[in-house]
N, C-alpha and C. Protein backbone atom coordinates (compact mmCIF):
# COMPACT_ATOMS: atom_id res chain seq x y z
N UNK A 1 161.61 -40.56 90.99
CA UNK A 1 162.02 -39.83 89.81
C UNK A 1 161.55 -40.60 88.58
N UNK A 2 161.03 -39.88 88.21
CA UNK A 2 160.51 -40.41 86.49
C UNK A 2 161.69 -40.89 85.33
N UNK A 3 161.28 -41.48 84.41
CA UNK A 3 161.90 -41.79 83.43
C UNK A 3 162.52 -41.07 82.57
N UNK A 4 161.63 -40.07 82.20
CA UNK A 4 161.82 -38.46 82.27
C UNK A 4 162.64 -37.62 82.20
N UNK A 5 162.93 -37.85 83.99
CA UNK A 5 163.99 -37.01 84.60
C UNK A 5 165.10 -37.63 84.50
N UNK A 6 165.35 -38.71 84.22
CA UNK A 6 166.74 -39.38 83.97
C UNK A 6 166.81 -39.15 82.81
N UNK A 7 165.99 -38.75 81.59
CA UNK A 7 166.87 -38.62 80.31
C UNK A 7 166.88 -37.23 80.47
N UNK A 8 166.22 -36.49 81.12
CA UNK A 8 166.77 -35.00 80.93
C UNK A 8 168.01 -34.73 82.12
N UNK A 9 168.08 -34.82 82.64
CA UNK A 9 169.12 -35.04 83.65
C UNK A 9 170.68 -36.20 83.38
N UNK A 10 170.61 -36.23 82.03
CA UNK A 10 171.18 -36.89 81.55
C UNK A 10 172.97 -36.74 81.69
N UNK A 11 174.16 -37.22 81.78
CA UNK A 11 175.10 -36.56 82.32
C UNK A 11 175.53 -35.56 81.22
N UNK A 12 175.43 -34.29 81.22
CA UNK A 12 176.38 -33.52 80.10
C UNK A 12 177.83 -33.81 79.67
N UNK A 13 178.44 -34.77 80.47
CA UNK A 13 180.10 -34.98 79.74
C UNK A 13 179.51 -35.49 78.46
N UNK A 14 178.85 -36.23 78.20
CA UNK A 14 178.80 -37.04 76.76
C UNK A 14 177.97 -35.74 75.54
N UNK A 15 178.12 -34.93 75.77
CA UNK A 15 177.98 -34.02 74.79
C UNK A 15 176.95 -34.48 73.67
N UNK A 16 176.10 -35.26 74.37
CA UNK A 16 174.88 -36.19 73.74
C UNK A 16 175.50 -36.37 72.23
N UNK A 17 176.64 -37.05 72.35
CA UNK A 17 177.19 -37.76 71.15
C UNK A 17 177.23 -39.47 71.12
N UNK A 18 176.12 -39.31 72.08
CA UNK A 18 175.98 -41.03 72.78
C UNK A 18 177.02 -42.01 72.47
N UNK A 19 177.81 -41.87 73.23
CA UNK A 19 179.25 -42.75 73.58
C UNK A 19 178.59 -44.14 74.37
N UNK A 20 177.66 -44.05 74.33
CA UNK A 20 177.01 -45.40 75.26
C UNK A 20 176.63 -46.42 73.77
N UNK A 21 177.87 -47.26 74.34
CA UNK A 21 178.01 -48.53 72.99
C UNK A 21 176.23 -49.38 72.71
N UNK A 22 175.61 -48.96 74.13
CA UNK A 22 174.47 -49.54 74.34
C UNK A 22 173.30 -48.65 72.97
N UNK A 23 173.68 -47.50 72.23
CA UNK A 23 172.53 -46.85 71.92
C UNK A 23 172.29 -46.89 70.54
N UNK A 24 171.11 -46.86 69.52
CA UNK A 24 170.85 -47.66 68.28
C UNK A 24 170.23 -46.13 67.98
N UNK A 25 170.16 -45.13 68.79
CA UNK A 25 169.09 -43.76 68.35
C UNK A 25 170.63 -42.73 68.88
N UNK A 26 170.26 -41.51 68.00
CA UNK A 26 171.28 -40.43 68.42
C UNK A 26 169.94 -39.69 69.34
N UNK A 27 170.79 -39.03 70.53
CA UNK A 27 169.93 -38.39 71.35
C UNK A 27 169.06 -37.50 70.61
N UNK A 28 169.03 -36.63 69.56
CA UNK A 28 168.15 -35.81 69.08
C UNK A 28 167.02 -36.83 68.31
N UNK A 29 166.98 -37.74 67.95
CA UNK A 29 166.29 -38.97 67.16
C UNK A 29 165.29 -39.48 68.43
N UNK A 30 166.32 -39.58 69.44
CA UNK A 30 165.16 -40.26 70.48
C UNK A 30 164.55 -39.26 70.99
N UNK A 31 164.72 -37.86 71.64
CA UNK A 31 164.10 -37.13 71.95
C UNK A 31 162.84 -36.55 70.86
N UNK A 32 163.06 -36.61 69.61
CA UNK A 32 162.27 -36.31 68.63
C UNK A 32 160.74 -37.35 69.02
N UNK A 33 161.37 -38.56 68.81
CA UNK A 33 160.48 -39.48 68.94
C UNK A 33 159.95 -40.01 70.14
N UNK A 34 160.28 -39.25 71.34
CA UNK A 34 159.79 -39.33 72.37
C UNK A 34 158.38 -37.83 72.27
N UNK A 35 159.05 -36.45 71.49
CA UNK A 35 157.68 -35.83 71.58
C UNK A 35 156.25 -36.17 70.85
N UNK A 36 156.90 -37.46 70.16
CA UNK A 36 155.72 -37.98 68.94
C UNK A 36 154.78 -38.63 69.63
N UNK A 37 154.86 -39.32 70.93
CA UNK A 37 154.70 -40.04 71.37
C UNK A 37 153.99 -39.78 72.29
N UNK A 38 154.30 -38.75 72.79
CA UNK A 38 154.24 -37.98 73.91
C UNK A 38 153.00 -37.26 73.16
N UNK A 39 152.98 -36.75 72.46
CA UNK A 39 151.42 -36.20 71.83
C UNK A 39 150.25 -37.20 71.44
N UNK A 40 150.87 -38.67 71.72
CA UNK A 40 149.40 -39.26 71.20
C UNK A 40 149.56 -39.64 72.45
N UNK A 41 150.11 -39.74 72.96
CA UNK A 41 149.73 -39.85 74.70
C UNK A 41 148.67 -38.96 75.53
N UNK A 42 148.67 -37.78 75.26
CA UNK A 42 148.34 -36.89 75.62
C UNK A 42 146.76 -37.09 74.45
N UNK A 43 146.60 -37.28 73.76
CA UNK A 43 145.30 -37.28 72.44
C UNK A 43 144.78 -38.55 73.13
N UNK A 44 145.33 -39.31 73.19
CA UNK A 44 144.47 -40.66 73.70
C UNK A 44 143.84 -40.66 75.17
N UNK A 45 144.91 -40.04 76.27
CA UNK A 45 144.45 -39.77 77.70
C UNK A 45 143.19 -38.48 77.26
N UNK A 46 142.87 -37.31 76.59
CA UNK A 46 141.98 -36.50 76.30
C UNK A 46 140.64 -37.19 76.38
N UNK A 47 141.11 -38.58 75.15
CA UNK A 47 139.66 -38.77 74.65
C UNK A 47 139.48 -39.76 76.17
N UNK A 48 140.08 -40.40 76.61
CA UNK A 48 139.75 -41.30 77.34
C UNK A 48 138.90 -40.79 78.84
N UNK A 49 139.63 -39.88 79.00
CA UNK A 49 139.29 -39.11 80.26
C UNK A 49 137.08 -38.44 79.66
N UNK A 50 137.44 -37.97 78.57
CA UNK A 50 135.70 -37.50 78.21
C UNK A 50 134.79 -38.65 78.50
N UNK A 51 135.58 -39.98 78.12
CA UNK A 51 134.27 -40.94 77.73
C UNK A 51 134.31 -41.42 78.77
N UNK A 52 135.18 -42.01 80.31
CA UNK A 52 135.19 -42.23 81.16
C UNK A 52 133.97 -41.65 81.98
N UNK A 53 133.17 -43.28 82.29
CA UNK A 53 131.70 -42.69 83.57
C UNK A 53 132.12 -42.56 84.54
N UNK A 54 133.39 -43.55 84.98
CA UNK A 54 133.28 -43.66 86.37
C UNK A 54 134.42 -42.64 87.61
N UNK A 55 133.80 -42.02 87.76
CA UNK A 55 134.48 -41.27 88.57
C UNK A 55 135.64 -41.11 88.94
N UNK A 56 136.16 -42.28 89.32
CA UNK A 56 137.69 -42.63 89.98
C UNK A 56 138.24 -42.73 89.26
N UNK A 57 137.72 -43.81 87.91
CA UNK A 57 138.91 -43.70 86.75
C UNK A 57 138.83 -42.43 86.08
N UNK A 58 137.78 -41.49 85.93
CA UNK A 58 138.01 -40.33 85.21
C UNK A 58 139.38 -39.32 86.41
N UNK A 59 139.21 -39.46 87.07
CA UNK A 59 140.07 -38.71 88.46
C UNK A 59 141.96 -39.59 87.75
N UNK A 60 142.00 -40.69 87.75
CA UNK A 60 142.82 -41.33 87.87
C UNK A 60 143.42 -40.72 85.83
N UNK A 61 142.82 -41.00 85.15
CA UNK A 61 143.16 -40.57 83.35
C UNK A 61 143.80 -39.13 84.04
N UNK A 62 142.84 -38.11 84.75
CA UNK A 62 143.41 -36.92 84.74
C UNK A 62 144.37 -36.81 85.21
N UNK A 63 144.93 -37.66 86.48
CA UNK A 63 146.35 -37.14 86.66
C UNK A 63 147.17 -37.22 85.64
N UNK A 64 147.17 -38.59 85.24
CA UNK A 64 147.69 -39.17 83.99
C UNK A 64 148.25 -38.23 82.61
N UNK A 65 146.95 -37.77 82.64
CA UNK A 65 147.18 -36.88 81.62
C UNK A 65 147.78 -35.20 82.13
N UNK A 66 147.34 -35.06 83.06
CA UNK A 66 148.22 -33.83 84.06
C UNK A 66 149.69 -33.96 83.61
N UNK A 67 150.24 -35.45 84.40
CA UNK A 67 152.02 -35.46 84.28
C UNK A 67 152.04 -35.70 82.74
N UNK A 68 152.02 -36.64 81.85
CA UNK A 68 152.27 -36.34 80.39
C UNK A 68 152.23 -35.13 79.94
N UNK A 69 151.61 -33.82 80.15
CA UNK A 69 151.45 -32.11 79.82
C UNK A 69 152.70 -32.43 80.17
N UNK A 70 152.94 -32.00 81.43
CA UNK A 70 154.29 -31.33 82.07
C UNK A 70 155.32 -31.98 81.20
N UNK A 71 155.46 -33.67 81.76
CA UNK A 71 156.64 -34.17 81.12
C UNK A 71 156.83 -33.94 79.69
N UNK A 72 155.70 -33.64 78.98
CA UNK A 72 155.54 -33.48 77.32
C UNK A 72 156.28 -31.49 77.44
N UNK A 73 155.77 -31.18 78.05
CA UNK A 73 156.50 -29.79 78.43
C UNK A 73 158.02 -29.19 78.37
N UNK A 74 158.24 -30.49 79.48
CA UNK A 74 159.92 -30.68 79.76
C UNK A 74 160.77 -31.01 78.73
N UNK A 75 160.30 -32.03 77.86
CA UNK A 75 160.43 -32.98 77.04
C UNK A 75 160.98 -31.65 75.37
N UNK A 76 160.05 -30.98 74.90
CA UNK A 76 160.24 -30.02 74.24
C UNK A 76 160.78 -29.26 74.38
N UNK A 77 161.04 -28.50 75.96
CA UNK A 77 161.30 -27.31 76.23
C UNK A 77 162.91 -27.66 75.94
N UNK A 78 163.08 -28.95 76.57
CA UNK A 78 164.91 -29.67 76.45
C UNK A 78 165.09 -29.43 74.67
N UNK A 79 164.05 -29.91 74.02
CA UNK A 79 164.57 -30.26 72.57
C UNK A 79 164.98 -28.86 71.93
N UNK A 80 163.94 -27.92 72.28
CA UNK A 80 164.08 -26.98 71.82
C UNK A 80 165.37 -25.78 72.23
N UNK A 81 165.85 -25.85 73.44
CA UNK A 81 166.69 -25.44 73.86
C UNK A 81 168.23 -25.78 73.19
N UNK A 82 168.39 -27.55 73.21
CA UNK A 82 169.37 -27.93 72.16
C UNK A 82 169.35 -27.75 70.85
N UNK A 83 167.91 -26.95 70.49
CA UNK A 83 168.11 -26.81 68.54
C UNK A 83 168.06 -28.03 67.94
N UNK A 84 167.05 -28.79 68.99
CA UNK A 84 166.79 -30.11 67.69
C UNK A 84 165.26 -30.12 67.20
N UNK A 85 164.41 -29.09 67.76
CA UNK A 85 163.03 -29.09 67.57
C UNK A 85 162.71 -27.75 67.51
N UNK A 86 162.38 -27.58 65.96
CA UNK A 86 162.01 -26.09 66.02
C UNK A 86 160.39 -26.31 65.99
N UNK A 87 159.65 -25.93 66.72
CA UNK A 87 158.22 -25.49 67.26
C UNK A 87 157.52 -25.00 66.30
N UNK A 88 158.17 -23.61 66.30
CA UNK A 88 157.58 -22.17 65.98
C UNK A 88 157.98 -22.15 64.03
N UNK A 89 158.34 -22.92 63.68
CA UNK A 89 158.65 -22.70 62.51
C UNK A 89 157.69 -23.11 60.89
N UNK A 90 157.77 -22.53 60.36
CA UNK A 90 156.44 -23.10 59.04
C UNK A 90 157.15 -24.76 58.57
N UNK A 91 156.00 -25.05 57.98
CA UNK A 91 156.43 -26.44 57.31
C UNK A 91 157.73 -25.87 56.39
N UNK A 92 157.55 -24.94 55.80
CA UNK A 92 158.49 -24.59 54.36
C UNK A 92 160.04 -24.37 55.37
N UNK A 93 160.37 -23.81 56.15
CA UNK A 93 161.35 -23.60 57.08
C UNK A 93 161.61 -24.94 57.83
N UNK A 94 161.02 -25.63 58.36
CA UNK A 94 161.18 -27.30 58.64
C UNK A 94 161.69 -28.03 57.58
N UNK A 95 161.14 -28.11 56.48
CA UNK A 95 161.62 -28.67 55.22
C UNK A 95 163.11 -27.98 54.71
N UNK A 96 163.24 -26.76 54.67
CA UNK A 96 164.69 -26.42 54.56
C UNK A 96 165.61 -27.04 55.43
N UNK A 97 165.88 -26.71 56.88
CA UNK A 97 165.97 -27.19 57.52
C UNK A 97 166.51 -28.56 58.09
N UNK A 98 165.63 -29.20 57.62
CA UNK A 98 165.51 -31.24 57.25
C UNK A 98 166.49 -31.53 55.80
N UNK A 99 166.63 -30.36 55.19
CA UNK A 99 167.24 -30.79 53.83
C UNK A 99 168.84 -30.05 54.08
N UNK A 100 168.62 -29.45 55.07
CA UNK A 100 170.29 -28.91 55.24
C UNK A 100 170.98 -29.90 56.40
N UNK A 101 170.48 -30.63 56.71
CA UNK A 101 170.62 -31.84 58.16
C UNK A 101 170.64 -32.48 57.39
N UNK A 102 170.27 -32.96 56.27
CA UNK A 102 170.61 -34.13 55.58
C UNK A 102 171.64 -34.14 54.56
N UNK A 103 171.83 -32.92 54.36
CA UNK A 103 173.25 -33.00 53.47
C UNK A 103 174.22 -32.60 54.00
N UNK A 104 174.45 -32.23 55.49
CA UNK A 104 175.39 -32.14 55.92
C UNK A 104 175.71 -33.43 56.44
N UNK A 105 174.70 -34.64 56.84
CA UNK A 105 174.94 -35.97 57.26
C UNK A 105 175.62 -37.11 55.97
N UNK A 106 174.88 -36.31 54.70
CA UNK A 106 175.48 -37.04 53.73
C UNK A 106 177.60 -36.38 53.11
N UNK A 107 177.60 -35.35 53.64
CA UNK A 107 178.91 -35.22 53.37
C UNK A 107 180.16 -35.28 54.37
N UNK A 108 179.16 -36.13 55.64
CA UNK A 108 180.09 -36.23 56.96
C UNK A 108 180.17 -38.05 56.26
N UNK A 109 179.20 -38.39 55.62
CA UNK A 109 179.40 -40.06 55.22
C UNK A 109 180.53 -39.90 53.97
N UNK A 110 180.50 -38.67 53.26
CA UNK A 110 181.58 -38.88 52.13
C UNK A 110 182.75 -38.48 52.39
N UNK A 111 182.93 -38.21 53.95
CA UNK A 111 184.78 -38.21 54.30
C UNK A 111 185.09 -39.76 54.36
């Protein structure tokens, strides 16, 4: 099982309000920044796999880059399902958005 599959498979009692004293990211922060990641993953395995001569390693980039799709797949399909990653939306609707998440974070700091 992938790394992956343990954060998506994650236990639902914690209502991803990360009660784990261990965590420095709120689950929507790390999942965010796991699809960031996850796309230059995927941009770097692209180019690598073109310029690759040798056969085996070009065979070997492609799986590579095969499971990053999927897991980059999974990875969004989760974010987007919880309403922490809107996809489909214009920059101008992202930017609203980002500015209504931030003032609702700033008036949960002024209780």
């Amino acid at each position: 099982m992938s790394w992956l599959n343990n954060f998506l498979s994650e236990d639902e009692n914690n209502n991803n309000n990360n009660n784990n004293k261990n965590s420095f990211l709120p689950d929507k922060e790390l999942a965010l920044d796991m699809i960031t990641s996850s796309k230059n993953d995927i941009t770097m395995l692209s180019k690598a796999v073109t310029e690759a001569a040798n056969p085996q390693l070009r065979q070997i980039l492609t799986n590579q880059l095969n499971t990053s799709i999927s897991e980059h797949f999974a990875l969004s399909d989760m974010a987007m399902q919880k309403g922490w990653y809107n996809a489909f939306a214009s920059p101008g609707q992202q930017i609203k958005q980002d500015m209504q998440e931030a003032s609702q974070i700033l008036q949960q700091q002024n209780k």
